[in-house]
N, C-alpha and C. Protein backbone atom coordinates (compact mmCIF):
# COMPACT_ATOMS: atom_id res chain seq x y z
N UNK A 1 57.44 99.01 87.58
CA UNK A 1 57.97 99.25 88.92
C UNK A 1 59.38 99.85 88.84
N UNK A 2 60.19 99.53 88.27
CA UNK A 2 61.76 99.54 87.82
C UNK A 2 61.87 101.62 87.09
N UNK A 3 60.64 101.63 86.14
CA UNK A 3 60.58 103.22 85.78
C UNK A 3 60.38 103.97 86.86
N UNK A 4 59.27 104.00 87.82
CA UNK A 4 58.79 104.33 89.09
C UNK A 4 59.94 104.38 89.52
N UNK A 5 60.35 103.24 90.22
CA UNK A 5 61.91 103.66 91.25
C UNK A 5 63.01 104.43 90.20
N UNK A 6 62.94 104.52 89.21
CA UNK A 6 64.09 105.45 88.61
C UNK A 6 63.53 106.85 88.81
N UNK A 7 62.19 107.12 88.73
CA UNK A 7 61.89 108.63 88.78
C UNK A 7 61.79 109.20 89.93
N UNK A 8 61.93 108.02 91.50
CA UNK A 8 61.49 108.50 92.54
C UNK A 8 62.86 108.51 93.60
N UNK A 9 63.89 107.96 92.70
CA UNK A 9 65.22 108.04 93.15
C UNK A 9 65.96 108.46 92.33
N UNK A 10 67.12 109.69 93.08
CA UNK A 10 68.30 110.52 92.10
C UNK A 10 69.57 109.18 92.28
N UNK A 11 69.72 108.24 90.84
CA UNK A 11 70.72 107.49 91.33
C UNK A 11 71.89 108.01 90.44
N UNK A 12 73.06 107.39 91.15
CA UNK A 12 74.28 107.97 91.28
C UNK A 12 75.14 106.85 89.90
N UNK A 13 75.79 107.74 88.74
CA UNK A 13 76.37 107.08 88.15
C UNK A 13 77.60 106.17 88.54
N UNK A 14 77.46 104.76 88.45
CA UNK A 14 78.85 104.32 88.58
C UNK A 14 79.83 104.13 88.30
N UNK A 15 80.87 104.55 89.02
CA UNK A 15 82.07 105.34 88.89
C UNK A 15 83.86 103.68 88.77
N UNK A 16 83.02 103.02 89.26
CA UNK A 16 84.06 101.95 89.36
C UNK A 16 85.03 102.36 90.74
N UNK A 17 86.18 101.66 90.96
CA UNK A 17 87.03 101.47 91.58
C UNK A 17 88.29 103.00 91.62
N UNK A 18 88.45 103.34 93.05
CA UNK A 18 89.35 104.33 92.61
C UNK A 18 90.49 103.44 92.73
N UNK A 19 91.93 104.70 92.14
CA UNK A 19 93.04 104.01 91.86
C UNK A 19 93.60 103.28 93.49
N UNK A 20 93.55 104.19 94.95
CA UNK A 20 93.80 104.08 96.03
C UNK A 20 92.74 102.53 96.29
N UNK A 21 91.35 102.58 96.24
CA UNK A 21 90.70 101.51 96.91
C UNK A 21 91.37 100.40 95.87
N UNK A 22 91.89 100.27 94.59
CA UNK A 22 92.91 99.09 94.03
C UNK A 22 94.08 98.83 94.84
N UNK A 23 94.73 99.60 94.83
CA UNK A 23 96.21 99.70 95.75
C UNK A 23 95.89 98.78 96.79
N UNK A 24 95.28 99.68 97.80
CA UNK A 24 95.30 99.64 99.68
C UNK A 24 95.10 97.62 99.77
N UNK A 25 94.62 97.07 99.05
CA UNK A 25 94.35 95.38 99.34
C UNK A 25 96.07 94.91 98.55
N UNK A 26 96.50 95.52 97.68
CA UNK A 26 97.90 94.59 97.65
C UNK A 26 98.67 95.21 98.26
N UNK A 27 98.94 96.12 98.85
CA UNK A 27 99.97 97.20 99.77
C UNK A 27 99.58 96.12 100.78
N UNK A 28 98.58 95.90 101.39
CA UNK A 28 98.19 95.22 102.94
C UNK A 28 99.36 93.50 102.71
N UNK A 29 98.48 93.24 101.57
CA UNK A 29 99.30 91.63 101.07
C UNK A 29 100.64 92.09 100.90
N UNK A 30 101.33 92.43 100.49
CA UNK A 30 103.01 92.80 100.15
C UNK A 30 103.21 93.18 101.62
N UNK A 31 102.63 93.88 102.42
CA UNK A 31 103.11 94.33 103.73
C UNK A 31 103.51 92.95 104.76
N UNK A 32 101.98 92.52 104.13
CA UNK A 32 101.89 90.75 104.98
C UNK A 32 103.23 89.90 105.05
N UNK A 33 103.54 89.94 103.51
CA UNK A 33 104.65 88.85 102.93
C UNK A 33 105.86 89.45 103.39
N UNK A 34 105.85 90.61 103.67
CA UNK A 34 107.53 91.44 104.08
C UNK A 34 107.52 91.44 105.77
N UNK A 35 105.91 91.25 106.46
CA UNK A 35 106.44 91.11 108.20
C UNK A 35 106.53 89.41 108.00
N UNK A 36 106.15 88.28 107.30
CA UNK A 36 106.40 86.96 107.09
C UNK A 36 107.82 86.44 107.18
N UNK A 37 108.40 87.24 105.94
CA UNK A 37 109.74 87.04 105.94
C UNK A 37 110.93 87.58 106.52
N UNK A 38 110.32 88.75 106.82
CA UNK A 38 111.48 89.84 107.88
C UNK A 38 111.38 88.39 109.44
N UNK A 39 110.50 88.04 109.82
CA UNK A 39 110.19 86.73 110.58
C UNK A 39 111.29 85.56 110.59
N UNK A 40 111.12 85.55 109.33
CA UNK A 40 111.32 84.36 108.94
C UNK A 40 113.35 83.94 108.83
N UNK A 41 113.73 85.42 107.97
CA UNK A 41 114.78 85.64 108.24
C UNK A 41 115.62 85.77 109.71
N UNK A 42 115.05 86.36 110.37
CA UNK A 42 115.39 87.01 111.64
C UNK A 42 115.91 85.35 112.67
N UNK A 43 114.53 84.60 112.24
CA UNK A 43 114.79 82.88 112.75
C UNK A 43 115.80 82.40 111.96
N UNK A 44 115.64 82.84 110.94
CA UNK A 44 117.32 81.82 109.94
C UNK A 44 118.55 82.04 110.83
N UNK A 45 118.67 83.77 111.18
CA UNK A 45 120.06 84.56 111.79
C UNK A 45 120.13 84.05 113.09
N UNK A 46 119.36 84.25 113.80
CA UNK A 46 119.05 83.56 115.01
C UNK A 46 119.95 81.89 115.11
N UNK A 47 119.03 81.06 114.59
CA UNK A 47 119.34 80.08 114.21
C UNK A 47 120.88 79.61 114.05
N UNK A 48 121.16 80.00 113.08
CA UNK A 48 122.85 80.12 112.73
C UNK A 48 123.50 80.53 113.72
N UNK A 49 123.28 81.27 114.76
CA UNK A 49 123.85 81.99 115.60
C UNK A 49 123.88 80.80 116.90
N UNK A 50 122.83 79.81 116.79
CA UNK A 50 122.84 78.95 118.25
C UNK A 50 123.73 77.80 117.82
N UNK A 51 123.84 77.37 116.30
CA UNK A 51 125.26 76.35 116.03
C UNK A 51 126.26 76.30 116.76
N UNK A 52 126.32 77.50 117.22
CA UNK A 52 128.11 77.92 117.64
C UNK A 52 129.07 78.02 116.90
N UNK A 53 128.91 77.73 116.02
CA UNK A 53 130.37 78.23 114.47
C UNK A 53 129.49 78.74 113.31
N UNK A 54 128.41 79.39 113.14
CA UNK A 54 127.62 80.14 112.10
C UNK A 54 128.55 80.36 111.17
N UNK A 55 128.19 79.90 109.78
CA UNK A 55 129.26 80.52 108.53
C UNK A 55 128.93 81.89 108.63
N UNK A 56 130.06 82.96 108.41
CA UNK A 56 129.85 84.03 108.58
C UNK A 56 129.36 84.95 106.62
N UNK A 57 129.75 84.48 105.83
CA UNK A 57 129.03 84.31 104.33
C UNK A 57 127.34 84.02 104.61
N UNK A 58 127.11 83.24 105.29
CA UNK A 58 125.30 83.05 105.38
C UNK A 58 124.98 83.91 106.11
N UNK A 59 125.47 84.16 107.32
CA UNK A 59 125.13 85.05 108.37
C UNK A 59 124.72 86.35 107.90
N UNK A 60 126.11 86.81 107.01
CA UNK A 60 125.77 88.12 106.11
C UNK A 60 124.91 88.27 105.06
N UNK A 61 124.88 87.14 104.47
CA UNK A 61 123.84 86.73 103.29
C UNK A 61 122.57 87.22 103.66
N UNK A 62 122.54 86.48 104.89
CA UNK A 62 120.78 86.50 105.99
C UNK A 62 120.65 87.94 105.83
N UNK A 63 121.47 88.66 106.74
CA UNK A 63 121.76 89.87 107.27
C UNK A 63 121.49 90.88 105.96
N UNK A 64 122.01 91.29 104.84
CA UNK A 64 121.59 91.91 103.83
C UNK A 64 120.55 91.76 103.57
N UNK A 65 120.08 90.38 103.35
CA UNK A 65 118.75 89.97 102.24
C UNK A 65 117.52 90.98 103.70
N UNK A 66 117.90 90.74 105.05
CA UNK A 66 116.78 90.93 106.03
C UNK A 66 116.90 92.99 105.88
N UNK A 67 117.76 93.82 105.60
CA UNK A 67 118.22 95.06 105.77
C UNK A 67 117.37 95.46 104.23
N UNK A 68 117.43 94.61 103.02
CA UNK A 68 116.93 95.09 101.59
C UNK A 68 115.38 94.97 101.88
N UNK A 69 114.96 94.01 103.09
CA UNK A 69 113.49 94.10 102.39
C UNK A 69 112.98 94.59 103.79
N UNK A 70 113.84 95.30 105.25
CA UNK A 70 113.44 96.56 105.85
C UNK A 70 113.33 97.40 105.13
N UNK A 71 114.14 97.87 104.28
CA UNK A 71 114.24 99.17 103.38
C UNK A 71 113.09 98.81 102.50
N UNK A 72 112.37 98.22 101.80
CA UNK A 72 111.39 97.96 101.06
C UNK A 72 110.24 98.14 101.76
N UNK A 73 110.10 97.70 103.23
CA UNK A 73 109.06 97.62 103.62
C UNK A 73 108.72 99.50 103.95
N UNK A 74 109.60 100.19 104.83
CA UNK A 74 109.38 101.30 105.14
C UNK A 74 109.18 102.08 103.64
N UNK A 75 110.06 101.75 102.38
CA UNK A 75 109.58 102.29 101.06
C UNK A 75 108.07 102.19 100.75
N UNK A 76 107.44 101.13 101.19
CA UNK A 76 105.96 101.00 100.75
C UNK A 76 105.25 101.77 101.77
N UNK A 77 105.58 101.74 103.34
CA UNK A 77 105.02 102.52 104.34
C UNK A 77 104.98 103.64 104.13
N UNK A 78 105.72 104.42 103.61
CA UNK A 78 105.94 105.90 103.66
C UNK A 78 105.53 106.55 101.99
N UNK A 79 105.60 105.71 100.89
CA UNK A 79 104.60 105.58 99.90
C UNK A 79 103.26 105.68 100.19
N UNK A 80 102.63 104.73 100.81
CA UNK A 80 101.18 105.05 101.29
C UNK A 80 100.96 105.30 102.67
């Protein structure tokens, strides 16, 4: 039966995984983890900000760390 269906179908060698269909599932996850924490940060700054005397060293701390991984995120956006 198995010879039959090989002679009565043109099948297609398999080719595996392209390099893009590898990528596109951890680009999505890294994208995930960078709108998580861009989140997450944004509530830290926030946060600090309703104390009423926010250390201004954390504030900026927040503030950089949240600006390095905008710039990361649009780096991966505009990558793929």
């Amino acid at each position: 039966m198995i010879c039959v269906y090989g002679e009565q179908v043109a099948l297609k060698l398999w080719q595996g995984n392209t390099k893009m269909k590898i990528e596109c599932p951890q680009i999505v996850r890294a994208l995930s983890v960078d709108t998580k924490q861009t989140t997450m940060l944004k509530n830290k700054i926030y946060g600090e900000a309703v104390l009423g005397a926010p250390s201004k060293a954390i504030v900026s701390s927040l503030k950089r760390s949240l600006k390095k991984l905008i710039k990361e995120r649009k780096t991966l956006e505009e990558k793929y």
